[in-house]
Every structure is written in C-alpha cells, then in structure tokens.
C-alpha atoms as a PDB file:
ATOM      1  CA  UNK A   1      43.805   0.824   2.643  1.00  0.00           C
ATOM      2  CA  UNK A   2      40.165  -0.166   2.439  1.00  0.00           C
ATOM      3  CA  UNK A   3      38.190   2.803   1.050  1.00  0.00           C
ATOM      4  CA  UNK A   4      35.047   4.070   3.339  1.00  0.00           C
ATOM      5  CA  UNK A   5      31.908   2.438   2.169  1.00  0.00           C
ATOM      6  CA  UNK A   6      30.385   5.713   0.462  1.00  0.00           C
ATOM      7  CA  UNK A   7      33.613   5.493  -1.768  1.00  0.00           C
ATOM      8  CA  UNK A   8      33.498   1.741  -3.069  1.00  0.00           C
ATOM      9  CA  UNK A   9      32.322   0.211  -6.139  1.00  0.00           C
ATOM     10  CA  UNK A  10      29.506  -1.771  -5.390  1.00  0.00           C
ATOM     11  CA  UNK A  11      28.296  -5.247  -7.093  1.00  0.00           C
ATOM     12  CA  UNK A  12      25.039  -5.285  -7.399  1.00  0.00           C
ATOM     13  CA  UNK A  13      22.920  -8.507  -8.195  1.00  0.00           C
ATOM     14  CA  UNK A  14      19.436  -9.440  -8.030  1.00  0.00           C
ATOM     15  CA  UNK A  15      20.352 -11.630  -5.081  1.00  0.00           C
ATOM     16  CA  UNK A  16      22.849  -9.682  -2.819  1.00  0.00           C
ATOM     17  CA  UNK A  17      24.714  -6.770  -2.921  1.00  0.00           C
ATOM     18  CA  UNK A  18      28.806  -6.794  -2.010  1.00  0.00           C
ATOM     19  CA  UNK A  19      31.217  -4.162  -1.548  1.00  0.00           C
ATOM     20  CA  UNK A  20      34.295  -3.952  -3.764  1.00  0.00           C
ATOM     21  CA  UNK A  21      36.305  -6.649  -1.368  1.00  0.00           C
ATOM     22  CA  UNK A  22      33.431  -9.003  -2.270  1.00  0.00           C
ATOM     23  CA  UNK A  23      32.201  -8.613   1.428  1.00  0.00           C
ATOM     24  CA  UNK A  24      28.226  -9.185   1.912  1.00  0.00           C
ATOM     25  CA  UNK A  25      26.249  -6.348   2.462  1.00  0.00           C
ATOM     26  CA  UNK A  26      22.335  -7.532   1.812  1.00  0.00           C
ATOM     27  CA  UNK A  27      20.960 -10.794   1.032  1.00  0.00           C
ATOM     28  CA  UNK A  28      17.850 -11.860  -0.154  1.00  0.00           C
ATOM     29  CA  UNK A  29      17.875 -14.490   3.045  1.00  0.00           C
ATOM     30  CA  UNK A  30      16.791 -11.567   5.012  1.00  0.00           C
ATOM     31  CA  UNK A  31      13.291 -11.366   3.259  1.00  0.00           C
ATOM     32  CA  UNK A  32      11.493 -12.852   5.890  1.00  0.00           C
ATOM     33  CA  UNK A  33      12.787 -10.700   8.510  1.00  0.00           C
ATOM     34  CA  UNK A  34      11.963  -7.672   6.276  1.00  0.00           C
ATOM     35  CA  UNK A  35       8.767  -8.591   5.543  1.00  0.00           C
ATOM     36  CA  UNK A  36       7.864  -8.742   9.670  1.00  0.00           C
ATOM     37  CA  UNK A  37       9.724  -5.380  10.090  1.00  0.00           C
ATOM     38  CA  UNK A  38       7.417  -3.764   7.484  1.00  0.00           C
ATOM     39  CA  UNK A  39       3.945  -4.757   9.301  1.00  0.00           C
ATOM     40  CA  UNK A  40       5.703  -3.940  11.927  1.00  0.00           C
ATOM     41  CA  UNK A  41       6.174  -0.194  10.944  1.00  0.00           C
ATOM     42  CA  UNK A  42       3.011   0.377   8.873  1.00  0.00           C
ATOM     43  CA  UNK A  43       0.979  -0.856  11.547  1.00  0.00           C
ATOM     44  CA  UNK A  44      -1.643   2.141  10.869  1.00  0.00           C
ATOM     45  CA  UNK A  45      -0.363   2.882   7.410  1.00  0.00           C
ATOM     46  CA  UNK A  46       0.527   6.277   8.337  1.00  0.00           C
ATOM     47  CA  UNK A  47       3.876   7.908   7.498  1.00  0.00           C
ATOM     48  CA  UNK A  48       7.361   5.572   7.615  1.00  0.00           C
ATOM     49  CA  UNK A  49      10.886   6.223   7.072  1.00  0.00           C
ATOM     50  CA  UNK A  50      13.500   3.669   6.309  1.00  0.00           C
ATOM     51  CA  UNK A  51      17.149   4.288   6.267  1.00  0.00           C
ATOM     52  CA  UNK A  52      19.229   2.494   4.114  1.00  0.00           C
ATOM     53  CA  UNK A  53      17.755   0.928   0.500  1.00  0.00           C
ATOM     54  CA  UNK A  54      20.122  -1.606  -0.101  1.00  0.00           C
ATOM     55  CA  UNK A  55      18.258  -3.767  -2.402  1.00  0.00           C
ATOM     56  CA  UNK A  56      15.058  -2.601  -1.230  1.00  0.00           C
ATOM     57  CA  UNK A  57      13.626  -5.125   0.135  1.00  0.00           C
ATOM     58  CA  UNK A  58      11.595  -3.608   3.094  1.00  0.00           C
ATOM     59  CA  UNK A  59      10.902  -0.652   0.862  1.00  0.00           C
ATOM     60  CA  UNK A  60       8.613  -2.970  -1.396  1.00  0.00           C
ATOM     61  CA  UNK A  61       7.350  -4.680   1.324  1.00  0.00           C
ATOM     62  CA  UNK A  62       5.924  -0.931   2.712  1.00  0.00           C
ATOM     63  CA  UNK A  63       5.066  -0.334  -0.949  1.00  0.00           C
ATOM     64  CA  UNK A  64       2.664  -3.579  -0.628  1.00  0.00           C
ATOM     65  CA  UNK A  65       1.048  -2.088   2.475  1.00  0.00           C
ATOM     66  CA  UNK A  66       0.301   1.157   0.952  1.00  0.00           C
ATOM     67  CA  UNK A  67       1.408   3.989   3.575  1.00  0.00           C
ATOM     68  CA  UNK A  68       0.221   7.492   3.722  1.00  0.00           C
ATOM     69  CA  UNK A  69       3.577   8.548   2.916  1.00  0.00           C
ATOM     70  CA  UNK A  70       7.100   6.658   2.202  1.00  0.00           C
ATOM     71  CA  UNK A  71      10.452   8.561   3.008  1.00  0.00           C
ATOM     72  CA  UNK A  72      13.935   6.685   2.317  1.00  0.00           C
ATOM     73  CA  UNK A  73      16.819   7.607   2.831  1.00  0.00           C
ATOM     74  CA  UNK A  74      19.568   6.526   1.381  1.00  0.00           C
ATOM     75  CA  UNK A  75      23.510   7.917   0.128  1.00  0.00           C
ATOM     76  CA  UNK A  76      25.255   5.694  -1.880  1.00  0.00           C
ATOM     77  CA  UNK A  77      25.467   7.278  -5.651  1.00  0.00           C
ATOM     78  CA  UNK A  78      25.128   3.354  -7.012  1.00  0.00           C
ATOM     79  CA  UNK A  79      22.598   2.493  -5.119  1.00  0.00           C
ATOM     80  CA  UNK A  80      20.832   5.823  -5.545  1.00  0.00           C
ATOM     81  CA  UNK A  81      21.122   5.364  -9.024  1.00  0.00           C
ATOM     82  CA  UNK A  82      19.890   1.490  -9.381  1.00  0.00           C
ATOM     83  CA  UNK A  83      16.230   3.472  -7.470  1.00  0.00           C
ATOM     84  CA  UNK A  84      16.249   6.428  -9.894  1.00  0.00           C
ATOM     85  CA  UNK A  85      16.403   2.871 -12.630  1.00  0.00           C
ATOM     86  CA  UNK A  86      13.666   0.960 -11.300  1.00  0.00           C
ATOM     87  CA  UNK A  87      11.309   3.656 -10.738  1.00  0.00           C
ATOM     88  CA  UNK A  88      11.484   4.392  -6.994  1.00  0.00           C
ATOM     89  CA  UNK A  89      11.383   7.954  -8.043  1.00  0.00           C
ATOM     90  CA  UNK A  90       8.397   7.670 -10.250  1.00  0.00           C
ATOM     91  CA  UNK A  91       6.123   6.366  -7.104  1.00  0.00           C
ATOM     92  CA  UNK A  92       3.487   8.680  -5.671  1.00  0.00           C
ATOM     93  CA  UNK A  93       3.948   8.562  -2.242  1.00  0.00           C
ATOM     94  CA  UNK A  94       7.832   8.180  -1.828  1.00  0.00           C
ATOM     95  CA  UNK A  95      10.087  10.554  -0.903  1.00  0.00           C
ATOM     96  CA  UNK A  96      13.612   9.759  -1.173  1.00  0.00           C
ATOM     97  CA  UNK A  97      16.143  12.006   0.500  1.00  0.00           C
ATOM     98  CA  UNK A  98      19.862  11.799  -0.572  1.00  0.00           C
ATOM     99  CA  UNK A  99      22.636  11.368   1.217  1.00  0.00           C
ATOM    100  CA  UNK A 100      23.292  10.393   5.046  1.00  0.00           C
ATOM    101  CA  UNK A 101      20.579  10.392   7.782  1.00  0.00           C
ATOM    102  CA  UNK A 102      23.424  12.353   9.399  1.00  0.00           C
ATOM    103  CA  UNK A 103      22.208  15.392   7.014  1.00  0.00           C
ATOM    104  CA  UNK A 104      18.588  15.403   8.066  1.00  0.00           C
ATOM    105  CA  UNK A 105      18.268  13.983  11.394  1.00  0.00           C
ATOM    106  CA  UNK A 106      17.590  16.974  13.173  1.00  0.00           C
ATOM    107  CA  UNK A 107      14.748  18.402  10.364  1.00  0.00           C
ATOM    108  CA  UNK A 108      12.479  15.434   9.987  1.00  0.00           C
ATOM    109  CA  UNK A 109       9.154  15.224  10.566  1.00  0.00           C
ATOM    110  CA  UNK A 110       7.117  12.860  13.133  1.00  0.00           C
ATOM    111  CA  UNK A 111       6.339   9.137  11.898  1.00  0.00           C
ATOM    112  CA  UNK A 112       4.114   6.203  12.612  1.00  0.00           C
ATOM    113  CA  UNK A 113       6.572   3.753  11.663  1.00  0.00           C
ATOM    114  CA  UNK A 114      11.308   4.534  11.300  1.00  0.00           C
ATOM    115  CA  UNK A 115      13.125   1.690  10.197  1.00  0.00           C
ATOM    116  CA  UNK A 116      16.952   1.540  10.365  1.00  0.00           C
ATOM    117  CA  UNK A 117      19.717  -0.887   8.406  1.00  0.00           C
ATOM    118  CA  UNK A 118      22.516   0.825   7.281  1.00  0.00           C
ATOM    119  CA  UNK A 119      25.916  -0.934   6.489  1.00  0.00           C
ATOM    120  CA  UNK A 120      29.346   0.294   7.760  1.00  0.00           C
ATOM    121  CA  UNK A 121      27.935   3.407   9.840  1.00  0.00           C
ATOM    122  CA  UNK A 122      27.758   4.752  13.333  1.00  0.00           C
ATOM    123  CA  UNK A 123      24.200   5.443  13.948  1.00  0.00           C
ATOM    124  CA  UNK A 124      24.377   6.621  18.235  1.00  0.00           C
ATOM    125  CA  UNK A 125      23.657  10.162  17.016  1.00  0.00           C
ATOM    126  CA  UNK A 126      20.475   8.990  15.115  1.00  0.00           C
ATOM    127  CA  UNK A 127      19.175   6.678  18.492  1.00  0.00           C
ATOM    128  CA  UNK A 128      19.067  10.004  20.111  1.00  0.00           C
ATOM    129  CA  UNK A 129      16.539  11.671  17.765  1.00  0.00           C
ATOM    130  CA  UNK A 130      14.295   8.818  17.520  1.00  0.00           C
ATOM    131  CA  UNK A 131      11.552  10.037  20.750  1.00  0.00           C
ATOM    132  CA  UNK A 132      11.732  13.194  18.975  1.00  0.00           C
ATOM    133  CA  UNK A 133      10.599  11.909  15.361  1.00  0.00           C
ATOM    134  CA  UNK A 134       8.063   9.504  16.554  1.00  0.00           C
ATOM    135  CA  UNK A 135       4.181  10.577  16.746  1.00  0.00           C
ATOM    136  CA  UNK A 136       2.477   9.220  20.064  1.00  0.00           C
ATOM    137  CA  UNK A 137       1.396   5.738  18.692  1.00  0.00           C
ATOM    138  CA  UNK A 138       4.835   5.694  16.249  1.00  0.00           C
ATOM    139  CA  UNK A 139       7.320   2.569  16.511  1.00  0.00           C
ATOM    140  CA  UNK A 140      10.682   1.963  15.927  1.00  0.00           C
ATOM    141  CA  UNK A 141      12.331  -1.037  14.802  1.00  0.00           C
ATOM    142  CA  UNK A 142      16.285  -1.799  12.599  1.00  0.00           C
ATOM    143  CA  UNK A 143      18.005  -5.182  11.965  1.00  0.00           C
ATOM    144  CA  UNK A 144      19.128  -7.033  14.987  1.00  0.00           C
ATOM    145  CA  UNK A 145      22.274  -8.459  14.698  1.00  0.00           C
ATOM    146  CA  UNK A 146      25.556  -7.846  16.181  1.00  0.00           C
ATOM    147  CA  UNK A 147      28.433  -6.665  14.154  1.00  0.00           C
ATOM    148  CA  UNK A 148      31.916  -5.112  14.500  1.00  0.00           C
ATOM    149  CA  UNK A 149      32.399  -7.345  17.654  1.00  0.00           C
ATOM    150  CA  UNK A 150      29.146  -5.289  19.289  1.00  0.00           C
ATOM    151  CA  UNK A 151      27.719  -7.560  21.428  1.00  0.00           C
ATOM    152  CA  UNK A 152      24.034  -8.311  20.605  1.00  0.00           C
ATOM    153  CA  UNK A 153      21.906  -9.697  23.803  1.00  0.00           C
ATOM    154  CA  UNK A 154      18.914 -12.095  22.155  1.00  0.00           C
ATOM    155  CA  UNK A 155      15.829 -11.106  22.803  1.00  0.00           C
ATOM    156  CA  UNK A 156      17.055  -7.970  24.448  1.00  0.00           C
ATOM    157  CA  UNK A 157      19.023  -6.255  21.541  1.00  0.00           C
ATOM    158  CA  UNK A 158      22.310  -4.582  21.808  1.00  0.00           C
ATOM    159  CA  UNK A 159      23.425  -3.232  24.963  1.00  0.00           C
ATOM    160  CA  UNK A 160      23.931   0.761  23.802  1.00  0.00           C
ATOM    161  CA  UNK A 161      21.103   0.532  21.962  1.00  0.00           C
ATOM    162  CA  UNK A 162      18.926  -0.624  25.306  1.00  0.00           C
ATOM    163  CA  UNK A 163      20.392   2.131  27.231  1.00  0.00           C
ATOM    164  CA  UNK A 164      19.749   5.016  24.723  1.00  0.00           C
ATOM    165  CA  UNK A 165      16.509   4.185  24.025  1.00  0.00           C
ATOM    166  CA  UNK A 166      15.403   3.679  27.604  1.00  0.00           C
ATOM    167  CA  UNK A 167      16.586   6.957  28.234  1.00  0.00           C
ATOM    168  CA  UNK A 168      14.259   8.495  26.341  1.00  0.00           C
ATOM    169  CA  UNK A 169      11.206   6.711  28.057  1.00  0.00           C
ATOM    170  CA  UNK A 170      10.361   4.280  25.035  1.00  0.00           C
ATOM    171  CA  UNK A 171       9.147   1.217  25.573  1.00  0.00           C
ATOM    172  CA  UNK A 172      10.367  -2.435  24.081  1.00  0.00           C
ATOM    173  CA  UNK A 173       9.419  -5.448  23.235  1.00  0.00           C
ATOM    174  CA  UNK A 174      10.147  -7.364  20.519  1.00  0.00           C
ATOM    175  CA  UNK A 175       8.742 -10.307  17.958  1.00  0.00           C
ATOM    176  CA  UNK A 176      10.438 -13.981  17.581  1.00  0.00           C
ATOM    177  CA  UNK A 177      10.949 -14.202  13.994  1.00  0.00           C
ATOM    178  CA  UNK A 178      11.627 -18.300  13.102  1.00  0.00           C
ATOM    179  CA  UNK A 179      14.309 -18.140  10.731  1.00  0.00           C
ATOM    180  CA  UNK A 180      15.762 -21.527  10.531  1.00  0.00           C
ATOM    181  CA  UNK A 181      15.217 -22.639   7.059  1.00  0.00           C
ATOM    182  CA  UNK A 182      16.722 -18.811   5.713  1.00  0.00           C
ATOM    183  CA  UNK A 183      19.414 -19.449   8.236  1.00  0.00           C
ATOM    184  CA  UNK A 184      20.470 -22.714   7.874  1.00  0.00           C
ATOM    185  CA  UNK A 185      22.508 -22.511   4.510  1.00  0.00           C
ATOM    186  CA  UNK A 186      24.521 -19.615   6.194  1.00  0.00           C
ATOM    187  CA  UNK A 187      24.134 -15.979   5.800  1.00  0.00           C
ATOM    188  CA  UNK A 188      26.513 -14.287   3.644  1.00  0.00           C
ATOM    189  CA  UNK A 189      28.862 -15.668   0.566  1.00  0.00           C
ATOM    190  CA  UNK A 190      31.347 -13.766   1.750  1.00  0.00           C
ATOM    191  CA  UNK A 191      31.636 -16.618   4.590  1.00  0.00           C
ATOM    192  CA  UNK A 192      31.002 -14.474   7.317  1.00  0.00           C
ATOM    193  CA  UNK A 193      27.730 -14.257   9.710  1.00  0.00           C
ATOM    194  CA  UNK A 194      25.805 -11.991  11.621  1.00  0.00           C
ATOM    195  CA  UNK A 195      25.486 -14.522  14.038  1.00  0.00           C
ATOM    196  CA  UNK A 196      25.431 -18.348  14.793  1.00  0.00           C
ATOM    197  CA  UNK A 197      24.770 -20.641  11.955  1.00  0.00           C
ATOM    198  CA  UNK A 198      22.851 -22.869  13.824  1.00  0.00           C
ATOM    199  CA  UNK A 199      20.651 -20.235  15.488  1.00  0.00           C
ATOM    200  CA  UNK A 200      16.866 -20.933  14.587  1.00  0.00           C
ATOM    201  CA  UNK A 201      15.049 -17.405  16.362  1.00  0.00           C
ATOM    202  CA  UNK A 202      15.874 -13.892  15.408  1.00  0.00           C
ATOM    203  CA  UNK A 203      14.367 -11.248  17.853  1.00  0.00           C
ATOM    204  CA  UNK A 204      12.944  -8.258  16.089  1.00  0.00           C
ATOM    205  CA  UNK A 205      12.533  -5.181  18.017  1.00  0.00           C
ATOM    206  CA  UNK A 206      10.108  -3.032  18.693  1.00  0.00           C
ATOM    207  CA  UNK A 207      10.061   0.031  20.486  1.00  0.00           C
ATOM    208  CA  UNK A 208       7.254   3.222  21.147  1.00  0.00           C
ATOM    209  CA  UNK A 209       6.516   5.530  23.207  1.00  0.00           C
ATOM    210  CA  UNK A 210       3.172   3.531  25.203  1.00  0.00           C
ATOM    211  CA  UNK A 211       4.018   0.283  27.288  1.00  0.00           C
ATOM    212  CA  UNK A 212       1.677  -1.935  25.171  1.00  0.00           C
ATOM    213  CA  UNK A 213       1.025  -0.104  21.955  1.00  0.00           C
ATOM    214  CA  UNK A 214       0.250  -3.294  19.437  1.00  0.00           C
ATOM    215  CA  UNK A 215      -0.147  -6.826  19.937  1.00  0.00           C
ATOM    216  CA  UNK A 216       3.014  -8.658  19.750  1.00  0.00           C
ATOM    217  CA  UNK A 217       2.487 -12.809  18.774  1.00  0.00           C
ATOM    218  CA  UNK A 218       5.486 -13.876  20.640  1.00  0.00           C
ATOM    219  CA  UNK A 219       6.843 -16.225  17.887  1.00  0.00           C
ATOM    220  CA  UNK A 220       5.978 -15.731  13.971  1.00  0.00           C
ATOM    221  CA  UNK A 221       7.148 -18.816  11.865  1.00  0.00           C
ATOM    222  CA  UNK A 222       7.396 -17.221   8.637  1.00  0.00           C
END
C-alpha cells in the first residue's frame, strides 16, 4: 500500500523532486509559470503567503520582488529540512510555518498576495477561507492544472474551484501564460502530464475581491 505523501521518502534533485514511487512532483519546466504567478501576487509588494515549497521556485521568485513580508508554508520534514539547508530560515522577511495549511487556516492574517500548489492534498477547506484572508486589493492565484481525474475547464479553471470562490463574491480573471517551448518535451519523467502534450496556453488565475483590480495582458509569451 502506497504510503500518504507526508510519510514518503522524497528524491530531491536540483531539477525535480519525486516521491518514493519515482512519481513527479515539481519540475523546473514550471519556472515560467511561477515566475508570472509571483508578479502576480506581489503586485504591491505587500504581505504574500505561498503554500507548498517544493523546490521553491515561486518562493525565490517573491524573494526577487522584495515583499513586505514572506509567509510559507510548508509540512514535509525533507523538504522542511532542504529550507532550514539553504538558508530560507536565515532570510529577514520570511516566515515559514510548519506543517499543513490545515493547522493554521483559520488564524492567519490578511494578505496582498496567497499562492497555493500543494501535491497529493485536498485543499476545499482552504478555498473557503480565502475572502477571509485577503485585504481589499489582495489576490489569489495556485497552479492550474487538472489532476486526480478533476476536470480542469481552460481559461475558466476547475469547476469546484469556480463555484467556491464565486460564492464568496471574488472576482476572476485570469492571464494566458505561452508555454509551448516548456511544454513541448513533456511535463514530468515520470511519463505522466498535467495535461495535453501538445497544449501551447496555460491559463493562470487570478482572483480578488474588486471586478478589475490590476491590469491583466491577456497573453504573456514568456
């Protein structure tokens, strides 16, 4: 029996991280995306929150853009460990907060900017907190791809996570991200994808609390 992500022995590489069955869990492909989903969150350089390190990417990526403050959160001992090694702890304005968002949802503070990636986790619970820890001109964005047989509705993202948003009277829209030359050579080495090989746009979302809060370009060609 396959143990529970939190449990396994992870591999990681300076390129990708896999789980103990040698699955894909983050790829350096996915740099281009991150890098959009970082302006996108520290569009005032105020206070952010990702959820999920992995192998950090977005994290440096906010580190470049210098926010007020920096919270991640993040619960897998390796990977905790690998941040306490390369001096994520060390850094002024970072607070890192262990274990699952499950554990703090309901005592964070407000933020201009939440990002969420997170691998082998239900996250509805944390959807329905997200009105509640975003300031007034705070946005909202996570990696938009479907998984688990989810269905995932380009440009509009996944259908749940439409619906529970909506709900709580945010706004979307959403920037097209060109990814065909990342794509192209497939995804993960595991052989699997997040979704079609030959697909050339990935829609990033965005989502706040005013109608028409930034200026979205339609199509960034990274």
């Amino acid at each position: 029996m396959k143990q529970p992500y939190l449990y396994q022995k992870l591999n990681i590489k300076d390129d990708v991280i896999l789980d103990d069955s040698g699955n894909a869990i983050m790829m350096q492909w996915e740099r281009s995306v991150m890098r959009m989903s970082a302006d996108l969150i520290t569009h005032n350089k105020g206070d952010v929150l990702n959820v999920g390190f992995g192998m950090g990417i977005i994290d440096s990526f906010i580190q470049e853009r210098q926010p007020y403050t920096h919270w991640i959160i993040e619960k897998h001992p390796q990977v905790i460990d690998h941040m306490k090694k390369t001096g994520w702890y060390d850094k002024k304005n970072v607070k890192i907060l262990e274990g699952g968002w499950e554990d703090y949802v309901n005592y964070l503070p407000c933020f201009d900017g939440i990002y969420f990636d997170t691998w082998d986790n239900t996250y509805s619970k944390f959807l329905d907190r997200v009105s509640y820890m975003l300031k007034p001109d705070g946005i909202f964005s996570y990696f938009n791809a479907p998984k688990d047989g989810h269905l995932n509705l380009y440009p509009y993202t996944s259908i749940y996570n439409y619906t529970s948003l909506i709900r709580q009277q945010l706004f979307y829209d959403y920037y097209v991200v060109d990814i065909s030359e990342s794509n192209k050579n497939g995804q993960r080495p595991d052989g699997d994808t997040y979704f079609p090989i030959n697909q050339s746009y990935y829609a990033l979302p965005v989502w706040s609390k005013k109608e028409k809060l930034i200026d979205i370009p339609r199509v960034v060609k990274i």
